[in-house]
N, C-alpha and C. Protein backbone atom coordinates (compact mmCIF):
# COMPACT_ATOMS: atom_id res chain seq x y z
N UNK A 1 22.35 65.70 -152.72
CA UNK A 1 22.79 64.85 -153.81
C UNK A 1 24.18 64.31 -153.44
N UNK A 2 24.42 62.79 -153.34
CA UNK A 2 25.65 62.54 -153.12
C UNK A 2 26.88 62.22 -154.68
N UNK A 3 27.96 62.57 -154.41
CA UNK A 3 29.27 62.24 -155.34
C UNK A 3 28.85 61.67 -156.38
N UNK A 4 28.19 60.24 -156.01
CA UNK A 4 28.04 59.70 -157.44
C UNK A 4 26.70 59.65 -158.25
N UNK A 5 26.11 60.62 -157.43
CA UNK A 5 24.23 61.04 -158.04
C UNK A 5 25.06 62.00 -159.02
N UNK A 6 25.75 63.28 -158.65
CA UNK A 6 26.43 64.41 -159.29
C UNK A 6 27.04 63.57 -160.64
N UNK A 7 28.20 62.99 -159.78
CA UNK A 7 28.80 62.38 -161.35
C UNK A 7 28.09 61.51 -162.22
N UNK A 8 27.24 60.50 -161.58
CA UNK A 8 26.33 60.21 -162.73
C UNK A 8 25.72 61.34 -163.77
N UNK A 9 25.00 62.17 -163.23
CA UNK A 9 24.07 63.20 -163.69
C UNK A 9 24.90 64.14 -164.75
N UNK A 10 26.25 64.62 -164.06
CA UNK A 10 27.27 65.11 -165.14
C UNK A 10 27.39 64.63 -166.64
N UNK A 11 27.67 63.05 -166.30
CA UNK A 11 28.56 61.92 -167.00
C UNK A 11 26.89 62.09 -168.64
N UNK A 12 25.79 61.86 -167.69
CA UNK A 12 24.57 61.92 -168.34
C UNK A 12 24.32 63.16 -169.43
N UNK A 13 24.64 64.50 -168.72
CA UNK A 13 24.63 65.33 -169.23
C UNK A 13 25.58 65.74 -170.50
N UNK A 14 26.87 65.46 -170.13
CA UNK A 14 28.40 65.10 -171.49
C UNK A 14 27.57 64.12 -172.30
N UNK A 15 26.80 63.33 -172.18
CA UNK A 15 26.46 62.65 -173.58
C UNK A 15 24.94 63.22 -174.17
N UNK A 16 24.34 63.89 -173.33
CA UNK A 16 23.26 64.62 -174.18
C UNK A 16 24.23 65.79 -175.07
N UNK A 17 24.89 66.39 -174.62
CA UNK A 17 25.87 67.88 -175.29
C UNK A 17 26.56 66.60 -176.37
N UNK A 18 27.34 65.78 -176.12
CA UNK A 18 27.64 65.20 -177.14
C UNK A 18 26.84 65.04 -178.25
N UNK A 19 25.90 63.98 -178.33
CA UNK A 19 24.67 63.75 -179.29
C UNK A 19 23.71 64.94 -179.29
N UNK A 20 24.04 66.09 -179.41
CA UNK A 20 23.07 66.83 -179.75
C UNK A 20 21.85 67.13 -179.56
N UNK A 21 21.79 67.31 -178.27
CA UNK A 21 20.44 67.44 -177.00
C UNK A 21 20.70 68.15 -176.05
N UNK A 22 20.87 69.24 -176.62
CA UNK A 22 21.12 70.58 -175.44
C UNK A 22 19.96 70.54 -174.90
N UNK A 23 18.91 70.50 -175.18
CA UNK A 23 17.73 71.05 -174.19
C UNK A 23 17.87 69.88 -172.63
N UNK A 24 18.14 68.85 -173.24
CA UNK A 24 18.20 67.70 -171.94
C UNK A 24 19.29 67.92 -171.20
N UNK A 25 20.42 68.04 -171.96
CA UNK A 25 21.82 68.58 -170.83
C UNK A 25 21.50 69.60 -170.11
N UNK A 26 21.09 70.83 -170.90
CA UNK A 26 20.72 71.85 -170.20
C UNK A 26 19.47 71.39 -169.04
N UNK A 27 18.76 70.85 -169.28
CA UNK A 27 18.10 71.05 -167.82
C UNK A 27 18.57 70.14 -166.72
N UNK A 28 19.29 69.10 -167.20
CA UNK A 28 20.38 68.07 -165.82
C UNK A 28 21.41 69.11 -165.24
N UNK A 29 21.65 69.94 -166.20
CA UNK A 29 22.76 70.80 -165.58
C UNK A 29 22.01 71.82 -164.59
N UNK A 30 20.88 72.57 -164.91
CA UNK A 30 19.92 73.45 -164.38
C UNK A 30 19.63 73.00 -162.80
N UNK A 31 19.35 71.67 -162.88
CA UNK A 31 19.18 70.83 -161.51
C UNK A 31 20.20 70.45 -160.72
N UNK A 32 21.45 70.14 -161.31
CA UNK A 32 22.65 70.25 -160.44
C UNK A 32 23.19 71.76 -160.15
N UNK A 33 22.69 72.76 -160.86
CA UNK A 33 22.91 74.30 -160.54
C UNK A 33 22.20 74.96 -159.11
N UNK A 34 21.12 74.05 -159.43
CA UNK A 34 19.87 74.09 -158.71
C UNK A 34 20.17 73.99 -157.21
N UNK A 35 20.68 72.67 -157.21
CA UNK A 35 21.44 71.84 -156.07
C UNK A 35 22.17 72.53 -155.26
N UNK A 36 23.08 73.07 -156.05
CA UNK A 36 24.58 73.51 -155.69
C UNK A 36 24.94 74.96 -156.32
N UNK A 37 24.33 75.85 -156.55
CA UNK A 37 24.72 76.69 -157.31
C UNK A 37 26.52 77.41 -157.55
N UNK A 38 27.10 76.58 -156.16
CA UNK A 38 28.59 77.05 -155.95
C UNK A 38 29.06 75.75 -157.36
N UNK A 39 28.79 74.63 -157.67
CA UNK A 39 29.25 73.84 -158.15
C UNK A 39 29.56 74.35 -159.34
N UNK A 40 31.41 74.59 -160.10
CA UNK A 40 31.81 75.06 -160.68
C UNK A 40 31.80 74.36 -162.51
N UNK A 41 32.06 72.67 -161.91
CA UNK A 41 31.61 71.90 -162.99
C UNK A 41 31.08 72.27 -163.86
N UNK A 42 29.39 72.21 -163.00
CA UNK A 42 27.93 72.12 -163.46
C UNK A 42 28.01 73.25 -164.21
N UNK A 43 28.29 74.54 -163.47
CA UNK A 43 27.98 76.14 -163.91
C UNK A 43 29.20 76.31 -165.29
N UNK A 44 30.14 75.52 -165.47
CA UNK A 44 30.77 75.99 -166.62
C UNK A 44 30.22 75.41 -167.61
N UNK A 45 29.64 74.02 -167.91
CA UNK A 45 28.68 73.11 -168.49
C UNK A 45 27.41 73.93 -168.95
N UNK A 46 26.71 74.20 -167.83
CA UNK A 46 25.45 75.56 -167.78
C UNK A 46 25.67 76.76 -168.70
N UNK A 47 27.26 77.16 -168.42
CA UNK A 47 27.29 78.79 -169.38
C UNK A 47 27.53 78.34 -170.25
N UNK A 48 28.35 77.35 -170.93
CA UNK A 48 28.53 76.59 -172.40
C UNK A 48 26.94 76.63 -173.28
N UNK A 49 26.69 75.62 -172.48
CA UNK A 49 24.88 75.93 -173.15
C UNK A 49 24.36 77.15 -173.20
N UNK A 50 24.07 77.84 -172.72
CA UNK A 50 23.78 79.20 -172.67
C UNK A 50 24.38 80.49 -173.39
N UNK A 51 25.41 79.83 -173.43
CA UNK A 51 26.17 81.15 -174.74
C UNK A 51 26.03 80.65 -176.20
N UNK A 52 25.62 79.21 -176.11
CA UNK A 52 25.51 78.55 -177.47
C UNK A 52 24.19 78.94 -177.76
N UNK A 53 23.18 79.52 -177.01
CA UNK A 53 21.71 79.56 -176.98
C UNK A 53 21.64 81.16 -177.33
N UNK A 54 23.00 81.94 -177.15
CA UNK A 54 22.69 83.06 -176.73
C UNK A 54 22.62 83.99 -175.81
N UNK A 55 22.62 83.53 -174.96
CA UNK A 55 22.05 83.78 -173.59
C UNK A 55 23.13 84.37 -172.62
N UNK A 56 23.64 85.24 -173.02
CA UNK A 56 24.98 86.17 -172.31
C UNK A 56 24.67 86.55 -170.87
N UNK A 57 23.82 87.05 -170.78
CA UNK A 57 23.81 87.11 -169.05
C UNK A 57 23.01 85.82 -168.12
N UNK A 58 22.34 85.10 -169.06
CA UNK A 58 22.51 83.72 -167.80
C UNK A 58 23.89 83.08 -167.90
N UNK A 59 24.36 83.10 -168.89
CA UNK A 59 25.82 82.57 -168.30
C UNK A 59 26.35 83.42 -167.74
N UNK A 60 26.91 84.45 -167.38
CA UNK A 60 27.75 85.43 -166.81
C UNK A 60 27.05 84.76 -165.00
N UNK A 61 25.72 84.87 -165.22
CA UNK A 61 24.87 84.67 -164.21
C UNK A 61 25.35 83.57 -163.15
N UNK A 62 25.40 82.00 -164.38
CA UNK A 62 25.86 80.70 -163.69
C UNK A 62 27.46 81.11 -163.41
N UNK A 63 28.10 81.89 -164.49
CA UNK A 63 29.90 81.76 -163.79
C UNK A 63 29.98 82.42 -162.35
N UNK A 64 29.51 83.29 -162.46
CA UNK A 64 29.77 84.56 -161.54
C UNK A 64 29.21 83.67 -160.12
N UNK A 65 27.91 83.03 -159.66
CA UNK A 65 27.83 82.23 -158.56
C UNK A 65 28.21 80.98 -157.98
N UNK A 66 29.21 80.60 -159.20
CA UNK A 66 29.95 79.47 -158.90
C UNK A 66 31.44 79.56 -158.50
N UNK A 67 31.82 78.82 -158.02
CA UNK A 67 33.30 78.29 -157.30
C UNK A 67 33.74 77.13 -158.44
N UNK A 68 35.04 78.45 -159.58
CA UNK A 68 35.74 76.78 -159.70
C UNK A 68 36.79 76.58 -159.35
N UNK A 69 37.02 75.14 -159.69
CA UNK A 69 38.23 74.81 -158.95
C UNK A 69 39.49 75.11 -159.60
N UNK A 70 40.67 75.41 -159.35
CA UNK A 70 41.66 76.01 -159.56
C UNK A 70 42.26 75.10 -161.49
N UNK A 71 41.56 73.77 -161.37
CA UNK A 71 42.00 73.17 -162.59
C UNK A 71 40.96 74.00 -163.50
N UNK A 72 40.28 74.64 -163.43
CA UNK A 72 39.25 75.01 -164.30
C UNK A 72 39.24 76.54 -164.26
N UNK A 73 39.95 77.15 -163.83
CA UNK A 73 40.43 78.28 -163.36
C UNK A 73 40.47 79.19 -165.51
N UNK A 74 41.09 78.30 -166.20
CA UNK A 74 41.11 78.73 -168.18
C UNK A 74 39.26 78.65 -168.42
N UNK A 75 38.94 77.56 -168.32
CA UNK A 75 37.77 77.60 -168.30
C UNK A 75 36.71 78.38 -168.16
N UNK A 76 36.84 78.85 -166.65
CA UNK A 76 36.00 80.49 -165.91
C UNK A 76 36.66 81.50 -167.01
N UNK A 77 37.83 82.03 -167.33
CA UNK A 77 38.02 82.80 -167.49
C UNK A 77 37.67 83.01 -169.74
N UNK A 78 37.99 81.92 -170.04
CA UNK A 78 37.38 81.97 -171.58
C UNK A 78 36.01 81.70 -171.30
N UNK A 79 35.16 81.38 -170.69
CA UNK A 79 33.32 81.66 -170.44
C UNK A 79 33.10 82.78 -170.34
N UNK A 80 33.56 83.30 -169.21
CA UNK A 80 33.56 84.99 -168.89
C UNK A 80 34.03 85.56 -169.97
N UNK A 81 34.86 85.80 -170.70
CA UNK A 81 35.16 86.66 -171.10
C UNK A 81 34.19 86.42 -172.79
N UNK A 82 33.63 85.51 -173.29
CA UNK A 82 33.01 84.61 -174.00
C UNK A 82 31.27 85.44 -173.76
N UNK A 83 31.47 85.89 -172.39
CA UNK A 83 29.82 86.32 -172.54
C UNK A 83 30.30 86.89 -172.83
N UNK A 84 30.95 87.64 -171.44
CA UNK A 84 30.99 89.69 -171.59
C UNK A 84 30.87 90.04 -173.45
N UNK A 85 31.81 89.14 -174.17
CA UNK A 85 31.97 89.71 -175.63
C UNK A 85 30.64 89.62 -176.45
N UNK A 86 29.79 88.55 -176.14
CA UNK A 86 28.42 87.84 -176.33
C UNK A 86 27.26 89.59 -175.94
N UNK A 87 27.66 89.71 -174.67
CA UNK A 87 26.89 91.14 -174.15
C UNK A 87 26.77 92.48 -174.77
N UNK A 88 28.18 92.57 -175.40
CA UNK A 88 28.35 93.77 -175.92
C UNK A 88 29.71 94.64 -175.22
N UNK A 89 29.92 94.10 -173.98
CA UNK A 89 30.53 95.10 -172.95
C UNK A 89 32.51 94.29 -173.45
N UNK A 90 32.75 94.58 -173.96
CA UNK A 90 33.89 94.22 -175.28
C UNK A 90 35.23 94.73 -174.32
N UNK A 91 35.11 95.82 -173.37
CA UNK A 91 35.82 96.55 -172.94
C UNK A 91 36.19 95.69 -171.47
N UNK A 92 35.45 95.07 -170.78
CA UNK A 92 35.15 93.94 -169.94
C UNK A 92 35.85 92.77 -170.10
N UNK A 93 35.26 92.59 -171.36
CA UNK A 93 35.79 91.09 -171.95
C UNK A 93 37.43 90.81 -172.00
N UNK A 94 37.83 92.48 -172.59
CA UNK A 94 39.38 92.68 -172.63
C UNK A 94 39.81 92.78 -171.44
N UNK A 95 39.36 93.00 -170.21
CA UNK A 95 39.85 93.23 -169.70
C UNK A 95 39.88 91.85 -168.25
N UNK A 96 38.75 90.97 -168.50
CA UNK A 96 38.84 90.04 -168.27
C UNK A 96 39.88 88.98 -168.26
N UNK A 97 40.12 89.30 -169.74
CA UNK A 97 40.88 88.39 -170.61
C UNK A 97 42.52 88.68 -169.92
N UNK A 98 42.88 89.89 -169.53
CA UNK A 98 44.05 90.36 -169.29
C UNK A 98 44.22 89.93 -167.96
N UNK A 99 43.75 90.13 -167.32
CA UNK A 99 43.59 89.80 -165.95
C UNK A 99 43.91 88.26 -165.64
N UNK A 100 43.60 87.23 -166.50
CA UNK A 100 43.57 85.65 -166.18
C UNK A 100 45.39 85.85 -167.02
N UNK A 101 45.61 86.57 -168.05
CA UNK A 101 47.21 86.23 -168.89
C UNK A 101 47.50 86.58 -167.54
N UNK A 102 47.37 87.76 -167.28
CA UNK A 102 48.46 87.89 -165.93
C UNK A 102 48.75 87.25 -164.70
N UNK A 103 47.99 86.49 -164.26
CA UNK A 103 47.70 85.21 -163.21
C UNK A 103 48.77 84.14 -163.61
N UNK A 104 48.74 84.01 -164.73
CA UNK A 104 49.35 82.72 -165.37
C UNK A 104 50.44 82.98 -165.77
N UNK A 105 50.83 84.34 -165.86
CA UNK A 105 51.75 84.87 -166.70
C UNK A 105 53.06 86.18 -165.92
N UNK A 106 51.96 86.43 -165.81
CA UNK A 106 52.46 87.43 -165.04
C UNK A 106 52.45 88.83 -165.69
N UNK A 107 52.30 90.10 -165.04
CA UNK A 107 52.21 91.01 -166.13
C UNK A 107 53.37 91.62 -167.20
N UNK A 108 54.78 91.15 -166.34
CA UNK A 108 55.73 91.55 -167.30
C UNK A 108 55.84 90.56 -168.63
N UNK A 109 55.03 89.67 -168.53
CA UNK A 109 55.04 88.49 -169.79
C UNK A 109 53.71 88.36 -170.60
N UNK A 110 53.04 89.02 -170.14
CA UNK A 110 51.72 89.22 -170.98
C UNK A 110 51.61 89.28 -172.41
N UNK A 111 50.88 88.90 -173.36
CA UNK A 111 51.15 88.83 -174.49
C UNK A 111 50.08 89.97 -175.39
N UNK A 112 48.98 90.49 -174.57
CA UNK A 112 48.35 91.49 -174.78
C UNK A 112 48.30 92.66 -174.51
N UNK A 113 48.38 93.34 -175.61
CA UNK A 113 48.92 94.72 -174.79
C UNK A 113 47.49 95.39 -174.45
């Protein structure tokens, strides 16, 4: 798939999630997952749908085999931590969650204890 097959297909997909057609976003996204499963975009798009569905470990599933990119870096880390809490595993989620303050933050500035 080249650059602008992807970004078309993306661009396609943001207006099914817009207008209220998850099932169609979700499967453009499924096929660019498909494609690329490293593609971080697609897979944060993918776990969005999927935690809205319910679906706690296919998203954990799409974050966890994707690469994102460092701008999307809040993103990975409120999905993730968004299932784990979705899963049950609460203890994960916290600790998820701590792990990205401290990246950004650092641990002497953390705001969670």
């Amino acid at each position: 798939m080249s650059t602008e097959e992807r970004q078309f297909l993306l661009t396609v997909m943001w207006l099914f999630m817009r207008h209220g057609q998850p099932v169609r976003a979700r499967a453009i996204c499924e096929a660019i997952v498909e494609e690329n499963p490293r593609d971080g975009v697609a897979a944060a798009a993918l776990a969005e749908l999927l935690l809205n569905e319910g679906d706690a470990q296919g998203a954990l599933e799409a974050i966890r085999a994707a690469d994102f990119p460092p701008a999307l870096s809040h993103a990975e880390a409120v999905l993730e931590t968004r299932a784990l809490r979705l899963a049950g595993r609460r203890a994960e989620a916290e600790s998820r969650w701590r792990r990205y303050i401290e990246t950004r933050k650092g641990a002497e500035r953390r705001w969670i204890a």
